[in-house]
N, C-alpha and C. Protein backbone atom coordinates (compact mmCIF):
# COMPACT_ATOMS: atom_id res chain seq x y z
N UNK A 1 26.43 6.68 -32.49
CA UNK A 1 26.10 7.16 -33.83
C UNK A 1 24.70 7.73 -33.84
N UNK A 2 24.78 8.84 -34.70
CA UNK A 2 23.08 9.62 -34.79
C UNK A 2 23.04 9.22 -36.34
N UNK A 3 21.56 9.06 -36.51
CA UNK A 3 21.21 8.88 -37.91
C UNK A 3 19.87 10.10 -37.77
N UNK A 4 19.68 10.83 -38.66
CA UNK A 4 18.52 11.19 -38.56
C UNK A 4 17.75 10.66 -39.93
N UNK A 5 16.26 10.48 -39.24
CA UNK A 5 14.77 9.46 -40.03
C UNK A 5 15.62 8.54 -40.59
N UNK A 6 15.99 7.22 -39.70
CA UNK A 6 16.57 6.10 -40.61
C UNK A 6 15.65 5.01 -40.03
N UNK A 7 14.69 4.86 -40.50
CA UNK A 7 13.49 3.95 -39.50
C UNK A 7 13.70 2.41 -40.02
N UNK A 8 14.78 1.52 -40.60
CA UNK A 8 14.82 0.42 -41.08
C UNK A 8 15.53 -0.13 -40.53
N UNK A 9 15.94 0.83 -38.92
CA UNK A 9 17.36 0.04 -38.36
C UNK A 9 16.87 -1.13 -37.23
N UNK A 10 17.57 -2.29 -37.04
CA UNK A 10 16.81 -3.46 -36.25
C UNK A 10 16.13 -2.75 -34.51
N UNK A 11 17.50 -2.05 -34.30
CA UNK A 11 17.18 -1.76 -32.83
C UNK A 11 17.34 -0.27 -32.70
N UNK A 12 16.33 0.63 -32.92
CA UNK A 12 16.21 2.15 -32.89
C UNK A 12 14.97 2.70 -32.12
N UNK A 13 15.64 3.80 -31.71
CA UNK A 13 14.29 4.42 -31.05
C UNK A 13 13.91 5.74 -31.56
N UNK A 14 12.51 5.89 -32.25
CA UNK A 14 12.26 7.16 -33.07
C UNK A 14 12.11 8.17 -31.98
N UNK A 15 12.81 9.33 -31.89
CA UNK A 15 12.43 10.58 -31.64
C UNK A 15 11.82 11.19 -32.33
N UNK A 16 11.59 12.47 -31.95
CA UNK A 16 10.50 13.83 -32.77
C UNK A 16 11.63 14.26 -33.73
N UNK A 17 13.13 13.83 -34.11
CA UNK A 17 13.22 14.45 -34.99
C UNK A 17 15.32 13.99 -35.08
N UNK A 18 15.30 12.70 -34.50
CA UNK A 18 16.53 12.02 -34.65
C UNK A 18 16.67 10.34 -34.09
N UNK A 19 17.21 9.71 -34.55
CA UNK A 19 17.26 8.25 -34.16
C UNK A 19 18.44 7.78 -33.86
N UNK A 20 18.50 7.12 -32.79
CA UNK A 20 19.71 7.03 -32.24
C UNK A 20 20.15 5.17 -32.18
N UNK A 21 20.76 4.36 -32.69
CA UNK A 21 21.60 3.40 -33.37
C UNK A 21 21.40 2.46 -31.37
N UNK A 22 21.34 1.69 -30.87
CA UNK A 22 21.62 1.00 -29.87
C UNK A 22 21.39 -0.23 -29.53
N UNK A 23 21.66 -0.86 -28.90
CA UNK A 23 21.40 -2.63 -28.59
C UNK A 23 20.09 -2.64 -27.78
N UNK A 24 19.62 -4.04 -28.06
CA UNK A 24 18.26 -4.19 -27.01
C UNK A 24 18.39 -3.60 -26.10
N UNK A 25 19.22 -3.98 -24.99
CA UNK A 25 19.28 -3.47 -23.57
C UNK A 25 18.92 -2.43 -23.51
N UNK A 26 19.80 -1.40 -24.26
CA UNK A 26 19.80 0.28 -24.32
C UNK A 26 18.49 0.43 -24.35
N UNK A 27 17.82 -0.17 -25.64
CA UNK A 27 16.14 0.17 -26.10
C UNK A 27 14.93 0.14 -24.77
N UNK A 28 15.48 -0.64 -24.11
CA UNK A 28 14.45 -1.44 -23.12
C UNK A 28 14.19 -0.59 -22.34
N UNK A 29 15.85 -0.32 -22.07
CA UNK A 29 16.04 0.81 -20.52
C UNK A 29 15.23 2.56 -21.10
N UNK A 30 15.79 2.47 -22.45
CA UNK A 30 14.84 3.97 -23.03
C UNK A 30 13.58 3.92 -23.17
N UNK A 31 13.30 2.65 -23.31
CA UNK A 31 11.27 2.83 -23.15
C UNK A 31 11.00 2.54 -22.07
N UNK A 32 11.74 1.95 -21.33
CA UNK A 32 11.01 1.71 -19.50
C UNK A 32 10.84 3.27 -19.01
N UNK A 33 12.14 4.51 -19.48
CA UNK A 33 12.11 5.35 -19.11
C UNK A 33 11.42 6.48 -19.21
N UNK A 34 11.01 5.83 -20.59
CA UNK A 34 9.59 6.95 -21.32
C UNK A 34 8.41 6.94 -20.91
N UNK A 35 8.40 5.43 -20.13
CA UNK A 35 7.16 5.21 -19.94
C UNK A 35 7.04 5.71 -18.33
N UNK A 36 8.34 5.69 -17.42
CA UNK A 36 8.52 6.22 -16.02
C UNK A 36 7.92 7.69 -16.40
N UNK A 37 8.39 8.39 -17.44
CA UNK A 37 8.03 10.09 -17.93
C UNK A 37 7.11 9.88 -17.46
N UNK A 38 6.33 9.08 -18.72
CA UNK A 38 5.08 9.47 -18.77
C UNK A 38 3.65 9.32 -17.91
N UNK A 39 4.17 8.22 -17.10
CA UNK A 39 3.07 8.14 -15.93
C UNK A 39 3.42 9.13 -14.96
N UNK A 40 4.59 9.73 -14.74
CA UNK A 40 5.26 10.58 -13.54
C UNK A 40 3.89 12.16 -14.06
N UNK A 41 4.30 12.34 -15.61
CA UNK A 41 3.69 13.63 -16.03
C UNK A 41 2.53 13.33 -16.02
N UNK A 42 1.81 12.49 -16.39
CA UNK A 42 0.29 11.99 -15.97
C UNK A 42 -0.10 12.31 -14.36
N UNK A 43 0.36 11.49 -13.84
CA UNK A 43 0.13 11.92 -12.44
C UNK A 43 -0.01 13.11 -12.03
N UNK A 44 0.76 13.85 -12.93
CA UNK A 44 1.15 15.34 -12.12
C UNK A 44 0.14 15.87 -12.48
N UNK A 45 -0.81 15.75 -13.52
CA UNK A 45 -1.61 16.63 -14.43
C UNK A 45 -2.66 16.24 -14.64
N UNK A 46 -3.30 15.42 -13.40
CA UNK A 46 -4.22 14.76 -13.27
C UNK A 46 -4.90 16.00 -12.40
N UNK A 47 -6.56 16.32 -12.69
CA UNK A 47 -6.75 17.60 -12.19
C UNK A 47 -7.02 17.45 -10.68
N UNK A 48 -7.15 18.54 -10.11
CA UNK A 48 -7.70 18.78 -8.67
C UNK A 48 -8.69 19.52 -8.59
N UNK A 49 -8.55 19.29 -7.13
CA UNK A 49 -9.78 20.40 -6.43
C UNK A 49 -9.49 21.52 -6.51
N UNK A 50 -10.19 22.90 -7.11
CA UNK A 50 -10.48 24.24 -6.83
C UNK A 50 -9.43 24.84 -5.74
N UNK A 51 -8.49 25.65 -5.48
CA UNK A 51 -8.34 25.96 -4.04
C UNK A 51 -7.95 27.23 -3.81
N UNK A 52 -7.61 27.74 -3.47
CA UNK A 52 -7.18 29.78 -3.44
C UNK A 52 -6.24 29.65 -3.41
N UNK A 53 -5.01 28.61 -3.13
CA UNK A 53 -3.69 28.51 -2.80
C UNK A 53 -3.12 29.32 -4.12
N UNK A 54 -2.18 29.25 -4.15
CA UNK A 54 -1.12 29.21 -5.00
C UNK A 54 -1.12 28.48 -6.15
N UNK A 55 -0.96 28.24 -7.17
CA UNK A 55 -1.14 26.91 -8.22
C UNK A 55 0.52 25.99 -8.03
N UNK A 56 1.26 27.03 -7.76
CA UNK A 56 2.98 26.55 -7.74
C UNK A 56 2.62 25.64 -6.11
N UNK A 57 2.64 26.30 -5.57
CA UNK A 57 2.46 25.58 -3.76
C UNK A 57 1.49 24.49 -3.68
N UNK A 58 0.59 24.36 -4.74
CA UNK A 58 -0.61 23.40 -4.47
C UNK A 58 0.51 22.16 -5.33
N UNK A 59 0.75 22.27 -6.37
CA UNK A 59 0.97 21.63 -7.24
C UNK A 59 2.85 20.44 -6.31
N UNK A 60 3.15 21.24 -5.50
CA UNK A 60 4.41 20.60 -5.15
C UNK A 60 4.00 20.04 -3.89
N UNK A 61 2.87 20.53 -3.28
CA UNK A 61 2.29 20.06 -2.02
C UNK A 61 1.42 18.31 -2.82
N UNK A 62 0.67 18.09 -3.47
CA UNK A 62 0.24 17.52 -3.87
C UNK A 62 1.86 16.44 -4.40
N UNK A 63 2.52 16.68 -5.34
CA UNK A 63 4.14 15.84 -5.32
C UNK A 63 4.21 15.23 -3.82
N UNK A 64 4.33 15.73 -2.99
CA UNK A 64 4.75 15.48 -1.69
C UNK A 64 3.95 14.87 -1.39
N UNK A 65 2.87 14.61 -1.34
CA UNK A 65 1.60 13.87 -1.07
C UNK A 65 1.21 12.26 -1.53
N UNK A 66 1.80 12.50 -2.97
CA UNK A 66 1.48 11.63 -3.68
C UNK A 66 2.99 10.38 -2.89
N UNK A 67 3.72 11.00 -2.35
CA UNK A 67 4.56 10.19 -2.41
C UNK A 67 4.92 9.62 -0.74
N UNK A 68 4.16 10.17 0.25
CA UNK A 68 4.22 10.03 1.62
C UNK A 68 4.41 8.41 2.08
N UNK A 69 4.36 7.85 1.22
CA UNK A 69 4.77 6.55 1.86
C UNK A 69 5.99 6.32 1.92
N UNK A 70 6.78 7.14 1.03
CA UNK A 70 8.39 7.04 0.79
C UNK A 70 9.22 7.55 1.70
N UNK A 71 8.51 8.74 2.99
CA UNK A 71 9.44 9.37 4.13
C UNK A 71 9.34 8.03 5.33
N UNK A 72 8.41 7.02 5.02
CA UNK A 72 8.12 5.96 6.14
C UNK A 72 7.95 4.69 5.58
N UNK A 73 8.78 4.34 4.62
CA UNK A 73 8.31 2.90 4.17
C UNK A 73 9.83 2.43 5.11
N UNK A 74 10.33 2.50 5.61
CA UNK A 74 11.03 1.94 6.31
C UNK A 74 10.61 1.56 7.53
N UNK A 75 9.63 1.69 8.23
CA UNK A 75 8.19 1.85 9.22
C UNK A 75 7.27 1.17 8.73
N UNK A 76 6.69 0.41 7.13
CA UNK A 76 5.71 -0.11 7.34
C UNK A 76 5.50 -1.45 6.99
N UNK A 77 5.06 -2.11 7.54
CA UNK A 77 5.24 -3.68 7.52
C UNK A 77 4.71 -4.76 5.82
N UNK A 78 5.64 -4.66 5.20
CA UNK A 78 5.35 -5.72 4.18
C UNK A 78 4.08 -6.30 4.21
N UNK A 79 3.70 -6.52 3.10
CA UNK A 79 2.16 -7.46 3.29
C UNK A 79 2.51 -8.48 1.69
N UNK A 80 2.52 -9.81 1.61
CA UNK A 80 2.46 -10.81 0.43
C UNK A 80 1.80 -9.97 -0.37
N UNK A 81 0.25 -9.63 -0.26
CA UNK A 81 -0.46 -9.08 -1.38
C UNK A 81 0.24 -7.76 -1.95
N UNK A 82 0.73 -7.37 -1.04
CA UNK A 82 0.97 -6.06 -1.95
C UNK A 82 0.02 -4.64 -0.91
N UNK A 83 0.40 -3.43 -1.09
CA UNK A 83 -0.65 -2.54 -0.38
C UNK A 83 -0.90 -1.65 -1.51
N UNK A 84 -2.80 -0.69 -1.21
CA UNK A 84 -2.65 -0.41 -1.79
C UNK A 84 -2.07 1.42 -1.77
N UNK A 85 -1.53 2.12 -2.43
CA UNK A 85 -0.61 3.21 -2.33
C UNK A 85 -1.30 4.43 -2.10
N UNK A 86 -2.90 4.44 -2.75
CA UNK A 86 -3.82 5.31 -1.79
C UNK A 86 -3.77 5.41 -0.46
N UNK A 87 -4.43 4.01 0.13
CA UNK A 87 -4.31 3.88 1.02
C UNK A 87 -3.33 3.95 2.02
N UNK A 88 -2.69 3.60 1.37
CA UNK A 88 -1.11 3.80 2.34
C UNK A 88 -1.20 5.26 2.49
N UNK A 89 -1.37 5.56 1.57
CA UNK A 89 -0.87 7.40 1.87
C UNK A 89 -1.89 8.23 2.80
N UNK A 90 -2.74 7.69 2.68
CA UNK A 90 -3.86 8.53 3.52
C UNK A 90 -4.24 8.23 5.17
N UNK A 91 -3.57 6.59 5.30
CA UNK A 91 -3.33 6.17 6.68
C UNK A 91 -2.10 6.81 7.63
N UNK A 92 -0.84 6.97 6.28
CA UNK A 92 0.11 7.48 7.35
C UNK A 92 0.06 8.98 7.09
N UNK A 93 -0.46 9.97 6.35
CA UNK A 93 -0.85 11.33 6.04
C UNK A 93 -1.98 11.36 8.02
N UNK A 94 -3.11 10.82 7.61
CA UNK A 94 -3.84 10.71 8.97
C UNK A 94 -2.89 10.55 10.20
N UNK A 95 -1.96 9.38 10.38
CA UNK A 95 -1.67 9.66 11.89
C UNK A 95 -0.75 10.75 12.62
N UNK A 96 -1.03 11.69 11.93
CA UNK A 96 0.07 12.86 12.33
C UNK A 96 -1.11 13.91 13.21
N UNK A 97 -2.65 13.52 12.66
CA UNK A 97 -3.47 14.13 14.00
C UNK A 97 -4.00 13.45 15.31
N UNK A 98 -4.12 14.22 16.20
CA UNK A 98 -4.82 13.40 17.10
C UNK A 98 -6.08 13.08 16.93
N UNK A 99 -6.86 13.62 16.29
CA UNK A 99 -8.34 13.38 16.17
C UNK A 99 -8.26 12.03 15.35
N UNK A 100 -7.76 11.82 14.36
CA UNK A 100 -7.44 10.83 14.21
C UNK A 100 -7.08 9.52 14.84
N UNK A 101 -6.18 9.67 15.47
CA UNK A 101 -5.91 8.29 16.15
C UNK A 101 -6.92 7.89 17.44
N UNK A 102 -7.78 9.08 17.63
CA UNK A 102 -8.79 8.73 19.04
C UNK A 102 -10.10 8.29 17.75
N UNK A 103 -10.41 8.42 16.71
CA UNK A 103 -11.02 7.78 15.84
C UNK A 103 -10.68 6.25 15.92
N UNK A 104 -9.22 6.22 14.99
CA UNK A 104 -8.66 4.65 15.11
C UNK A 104 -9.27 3.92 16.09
N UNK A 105 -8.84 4.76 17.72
CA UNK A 105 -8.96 3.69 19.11
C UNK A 105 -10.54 3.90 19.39
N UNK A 106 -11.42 4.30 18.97
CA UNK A 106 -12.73 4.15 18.94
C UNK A 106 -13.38 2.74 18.03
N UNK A 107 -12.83 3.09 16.91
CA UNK A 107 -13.11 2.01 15.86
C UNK A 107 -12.29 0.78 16.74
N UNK A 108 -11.17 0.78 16.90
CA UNK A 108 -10.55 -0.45 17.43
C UNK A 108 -11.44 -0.98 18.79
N UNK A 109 -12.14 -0.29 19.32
CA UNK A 109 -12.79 -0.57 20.54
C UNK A 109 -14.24 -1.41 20.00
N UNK A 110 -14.79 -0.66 18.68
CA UNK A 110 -15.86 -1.04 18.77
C UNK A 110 -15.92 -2.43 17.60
N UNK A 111 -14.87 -2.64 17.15
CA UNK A 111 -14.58 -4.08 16.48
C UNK A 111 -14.31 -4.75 17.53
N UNK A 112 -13.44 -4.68 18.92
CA UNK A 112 -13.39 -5.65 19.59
C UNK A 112 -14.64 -5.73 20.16
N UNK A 113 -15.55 -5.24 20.69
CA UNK A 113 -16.71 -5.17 21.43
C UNK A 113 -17.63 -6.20 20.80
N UNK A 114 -17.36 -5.92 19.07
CA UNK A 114 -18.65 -6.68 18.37
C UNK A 114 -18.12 -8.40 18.23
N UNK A 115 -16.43 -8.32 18.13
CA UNK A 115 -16.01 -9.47 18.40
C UNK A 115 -16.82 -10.29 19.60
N UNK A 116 -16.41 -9.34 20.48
CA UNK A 116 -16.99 -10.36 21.63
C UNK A 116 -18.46 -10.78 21.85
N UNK A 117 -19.52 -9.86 20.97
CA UNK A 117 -20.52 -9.82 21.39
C UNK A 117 -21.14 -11.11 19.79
N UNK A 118 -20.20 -11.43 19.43
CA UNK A 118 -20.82 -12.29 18.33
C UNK A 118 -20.74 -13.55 18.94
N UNK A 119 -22.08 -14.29 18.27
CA UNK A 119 -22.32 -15.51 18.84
C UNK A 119 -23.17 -16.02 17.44
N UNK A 120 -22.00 -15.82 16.70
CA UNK A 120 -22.38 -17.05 15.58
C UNK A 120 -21.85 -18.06 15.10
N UNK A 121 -21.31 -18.54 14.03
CA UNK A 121 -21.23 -19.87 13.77
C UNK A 121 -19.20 -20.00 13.28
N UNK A 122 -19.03 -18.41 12.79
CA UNK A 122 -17.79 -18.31 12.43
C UNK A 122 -17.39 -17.02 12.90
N UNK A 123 -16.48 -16.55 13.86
CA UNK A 123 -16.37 -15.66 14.76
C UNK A 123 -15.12 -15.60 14.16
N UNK A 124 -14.20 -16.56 13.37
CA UNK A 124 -12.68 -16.26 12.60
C UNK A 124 -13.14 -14.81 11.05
N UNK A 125 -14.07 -14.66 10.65
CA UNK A 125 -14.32 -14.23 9.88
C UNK A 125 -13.90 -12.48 10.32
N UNK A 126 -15.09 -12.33 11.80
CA UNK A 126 -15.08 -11.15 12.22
C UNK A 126 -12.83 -10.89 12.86
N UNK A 127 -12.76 -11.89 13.26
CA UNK A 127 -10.85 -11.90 13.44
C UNK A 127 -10.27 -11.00 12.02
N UNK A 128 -10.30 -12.24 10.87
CA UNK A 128 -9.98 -11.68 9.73
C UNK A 128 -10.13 -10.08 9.29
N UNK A 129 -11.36 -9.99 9.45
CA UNK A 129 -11.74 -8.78 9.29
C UNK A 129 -11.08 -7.69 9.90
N UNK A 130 -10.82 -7.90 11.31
CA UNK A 130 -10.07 -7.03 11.99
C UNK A 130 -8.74 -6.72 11.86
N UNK A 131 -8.08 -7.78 11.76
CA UNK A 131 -6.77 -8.02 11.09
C UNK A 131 -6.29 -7.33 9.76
N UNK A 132 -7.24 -6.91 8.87
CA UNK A 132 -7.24 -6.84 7.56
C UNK A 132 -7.92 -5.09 7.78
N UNK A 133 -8.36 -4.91 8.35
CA UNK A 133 -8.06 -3.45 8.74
C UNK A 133 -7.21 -2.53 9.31
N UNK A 134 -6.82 -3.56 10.27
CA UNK A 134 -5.62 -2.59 11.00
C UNK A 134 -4.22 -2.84 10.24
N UNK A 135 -4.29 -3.42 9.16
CA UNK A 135 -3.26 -3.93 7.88
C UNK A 135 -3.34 -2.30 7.38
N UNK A 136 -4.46 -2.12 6.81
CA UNK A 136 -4.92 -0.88 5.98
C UNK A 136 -4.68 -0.11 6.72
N UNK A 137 -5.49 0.50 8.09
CA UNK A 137 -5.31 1.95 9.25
C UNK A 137 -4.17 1.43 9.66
N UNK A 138 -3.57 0.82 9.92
CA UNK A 138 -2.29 1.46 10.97
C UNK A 138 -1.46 0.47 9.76
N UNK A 139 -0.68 0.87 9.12
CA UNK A 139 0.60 0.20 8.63
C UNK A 139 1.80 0.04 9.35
N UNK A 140 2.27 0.68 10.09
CA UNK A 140 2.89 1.18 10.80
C UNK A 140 3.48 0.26 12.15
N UNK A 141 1.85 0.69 12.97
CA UNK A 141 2.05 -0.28 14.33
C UNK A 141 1.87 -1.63 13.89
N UNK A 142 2.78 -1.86 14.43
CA UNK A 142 2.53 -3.86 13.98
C UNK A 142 2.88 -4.44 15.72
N UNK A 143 2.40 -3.46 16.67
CA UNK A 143 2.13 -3.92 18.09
C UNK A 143 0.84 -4.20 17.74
N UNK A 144 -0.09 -3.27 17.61
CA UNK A 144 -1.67 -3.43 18.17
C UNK A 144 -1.77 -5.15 17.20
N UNK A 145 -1.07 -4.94 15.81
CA UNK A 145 -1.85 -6.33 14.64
C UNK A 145 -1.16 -7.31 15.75
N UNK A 146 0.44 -7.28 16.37
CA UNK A 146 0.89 -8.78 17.11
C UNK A 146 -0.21 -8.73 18.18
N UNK A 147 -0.75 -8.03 18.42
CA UNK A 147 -1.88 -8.16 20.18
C UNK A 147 -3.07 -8.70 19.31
N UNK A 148 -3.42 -8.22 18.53
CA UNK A 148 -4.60 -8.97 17.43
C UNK A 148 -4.64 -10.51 17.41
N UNK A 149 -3.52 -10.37 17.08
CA UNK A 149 -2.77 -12.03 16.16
C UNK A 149 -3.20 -12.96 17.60
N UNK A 150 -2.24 -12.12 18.55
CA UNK A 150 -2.72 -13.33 19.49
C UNK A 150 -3.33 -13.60 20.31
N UNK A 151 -4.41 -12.36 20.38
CA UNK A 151 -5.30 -12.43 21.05
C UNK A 151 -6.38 -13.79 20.27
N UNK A 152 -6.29 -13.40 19.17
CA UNK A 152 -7.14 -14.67 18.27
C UNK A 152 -6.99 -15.38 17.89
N UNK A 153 -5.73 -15.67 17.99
CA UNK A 153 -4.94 -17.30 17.75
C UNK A 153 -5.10 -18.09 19.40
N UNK A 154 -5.27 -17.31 20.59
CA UNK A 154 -5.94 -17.97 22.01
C UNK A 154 -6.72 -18.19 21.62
N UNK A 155 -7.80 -17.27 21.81
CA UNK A 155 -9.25 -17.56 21.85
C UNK A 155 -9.83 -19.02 21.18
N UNK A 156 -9.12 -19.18 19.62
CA UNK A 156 -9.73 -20.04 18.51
C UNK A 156 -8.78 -21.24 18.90
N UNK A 157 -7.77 -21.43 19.86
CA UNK A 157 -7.01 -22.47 19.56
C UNK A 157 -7.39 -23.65 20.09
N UNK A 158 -8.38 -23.72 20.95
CA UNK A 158 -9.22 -24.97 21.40
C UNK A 158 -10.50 -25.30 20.71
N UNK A 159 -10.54 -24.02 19.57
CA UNK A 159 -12.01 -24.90 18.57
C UNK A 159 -12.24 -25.74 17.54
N UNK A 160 -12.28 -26.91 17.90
CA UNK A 160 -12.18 -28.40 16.82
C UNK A 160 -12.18 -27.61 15.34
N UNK A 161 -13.18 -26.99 14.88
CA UNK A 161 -13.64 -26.69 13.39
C UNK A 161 -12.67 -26.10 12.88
N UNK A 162 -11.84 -25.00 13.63
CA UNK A 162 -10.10 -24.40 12.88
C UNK A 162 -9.23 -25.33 13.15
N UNK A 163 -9.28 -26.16 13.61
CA UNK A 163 -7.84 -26.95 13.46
C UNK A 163 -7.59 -26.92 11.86
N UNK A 164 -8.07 -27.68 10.89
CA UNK A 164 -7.79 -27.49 9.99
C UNK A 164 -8.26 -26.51 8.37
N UNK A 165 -8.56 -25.37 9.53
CA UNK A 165 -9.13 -24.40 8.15
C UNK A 165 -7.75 -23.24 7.69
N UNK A 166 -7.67 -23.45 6.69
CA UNK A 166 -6.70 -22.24 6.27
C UNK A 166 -6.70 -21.15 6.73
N UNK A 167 -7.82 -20.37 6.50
CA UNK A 167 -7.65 -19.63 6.98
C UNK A 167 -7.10 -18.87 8.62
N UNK A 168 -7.32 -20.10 9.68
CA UNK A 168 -6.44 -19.83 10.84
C UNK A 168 -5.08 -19.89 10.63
N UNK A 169 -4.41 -20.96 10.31
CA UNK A 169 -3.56 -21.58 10.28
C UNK A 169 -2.31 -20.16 9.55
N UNK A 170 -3.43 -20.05 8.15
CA UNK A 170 -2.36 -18.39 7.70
C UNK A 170 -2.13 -17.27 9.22
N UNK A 171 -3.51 -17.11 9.77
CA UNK A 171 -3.45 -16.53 11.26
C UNK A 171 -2.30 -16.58 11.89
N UNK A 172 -2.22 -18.05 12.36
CA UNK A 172 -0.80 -18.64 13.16
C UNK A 172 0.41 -17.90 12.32
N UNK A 173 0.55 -18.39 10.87
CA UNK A 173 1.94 -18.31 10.12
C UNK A 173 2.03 -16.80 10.86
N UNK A 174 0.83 -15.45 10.18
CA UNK A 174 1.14 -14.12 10.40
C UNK A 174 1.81 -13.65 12.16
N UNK A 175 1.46 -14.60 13.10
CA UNK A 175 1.56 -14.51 14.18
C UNK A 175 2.77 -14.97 14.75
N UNK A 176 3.45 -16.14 13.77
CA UNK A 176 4.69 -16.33 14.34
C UNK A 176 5.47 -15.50 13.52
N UNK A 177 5.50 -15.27 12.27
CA UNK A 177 6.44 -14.11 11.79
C UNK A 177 6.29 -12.78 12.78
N UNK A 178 5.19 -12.46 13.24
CA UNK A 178 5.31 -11.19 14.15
C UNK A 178 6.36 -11.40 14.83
N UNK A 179 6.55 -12.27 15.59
CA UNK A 179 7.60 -12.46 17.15
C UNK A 179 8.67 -12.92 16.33
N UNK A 180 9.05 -13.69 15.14
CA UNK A 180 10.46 -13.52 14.66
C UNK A 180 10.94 -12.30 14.54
């Protein structure tokens, strides 16, 4: 049933210029959907950078962009917290160059280096740290994070002070879910 301007009805949703009669459910699913619109058209019309392109070619290149985690989320490894969707996009956008990934294995070289070269009081911190980057840069490979995991679940597993700190112990959990 259409009513047009009948605004006293229990469960209605006003349009620009008709109201349409429906049950909660219906209502819920029509404002979840208004609201899908409207962040979708937000997004889209959120401004950019300057560019000589095309405005049509920039504008569908940028769609495609925004959404690059979706040709490879079947490739990237779950995380409890959640990831965040910038990031995601700009890690797996990046590994499609090489300059890039000889970046990555530079950085990965020079976190392990400083690993080793630390001689302070909590050396799980600089672990964490590493771990929690290559979460962010590589989503993807979840070889290099299992070589991480256990490279530093050895190292720390004979030091009295982690036996019982959480924070290893989550270490371990992340390390045996790797090899399940």
């Amino acid at each position: 049933m259409v009513w047009l301007h009948r605004p006293t009805l229990p469960h209605s949703i006003s349009l620009p210029h008709t109201e349409i009669k429906c049950n909660a459910r219906q209502t819920l699913q029509v404002v979840r959907n208004r609201q899908r619109a409207r962040s979708v058209i937000s997004a889209l019309s959120m401004p950019t950078a300057r560019t000589s392109e095309d405005p049509a070619l920039s504008s569908r290149k940028r769609k495609t962009d925004d959404f690059e985690w979706e040709a490879s989320k079947e490739n990237v490894m779950p995380l409890k917290r959640g990831r965040n969707v910038v990031d995601l996009n700009q890690a797996l956008r990046a590994h499609d160059s090489v300059q890039t990934k000889l970046r990555l294995e530079t950085e990965m070289k020079t976190r392990e280096a400083a690993i080793a070269a630390y001689a302070g009081d909590d050396p799980l911190a600089h672990w964490l740290e590493y771990v929690r980057w290559l979460e962010v840069q590589m989503p993807e490979d979840t070889r290099k994070k299992f070589k991480v995991l256990e490279k530093c679940t050895r190292e720390l597993k004979d030091d009295r002070k982690y036996r019982n700190d959480m924070r290893y112990v989550r270490l371990w959990i992340q390390y045996v879910r790797s090899v399940l």
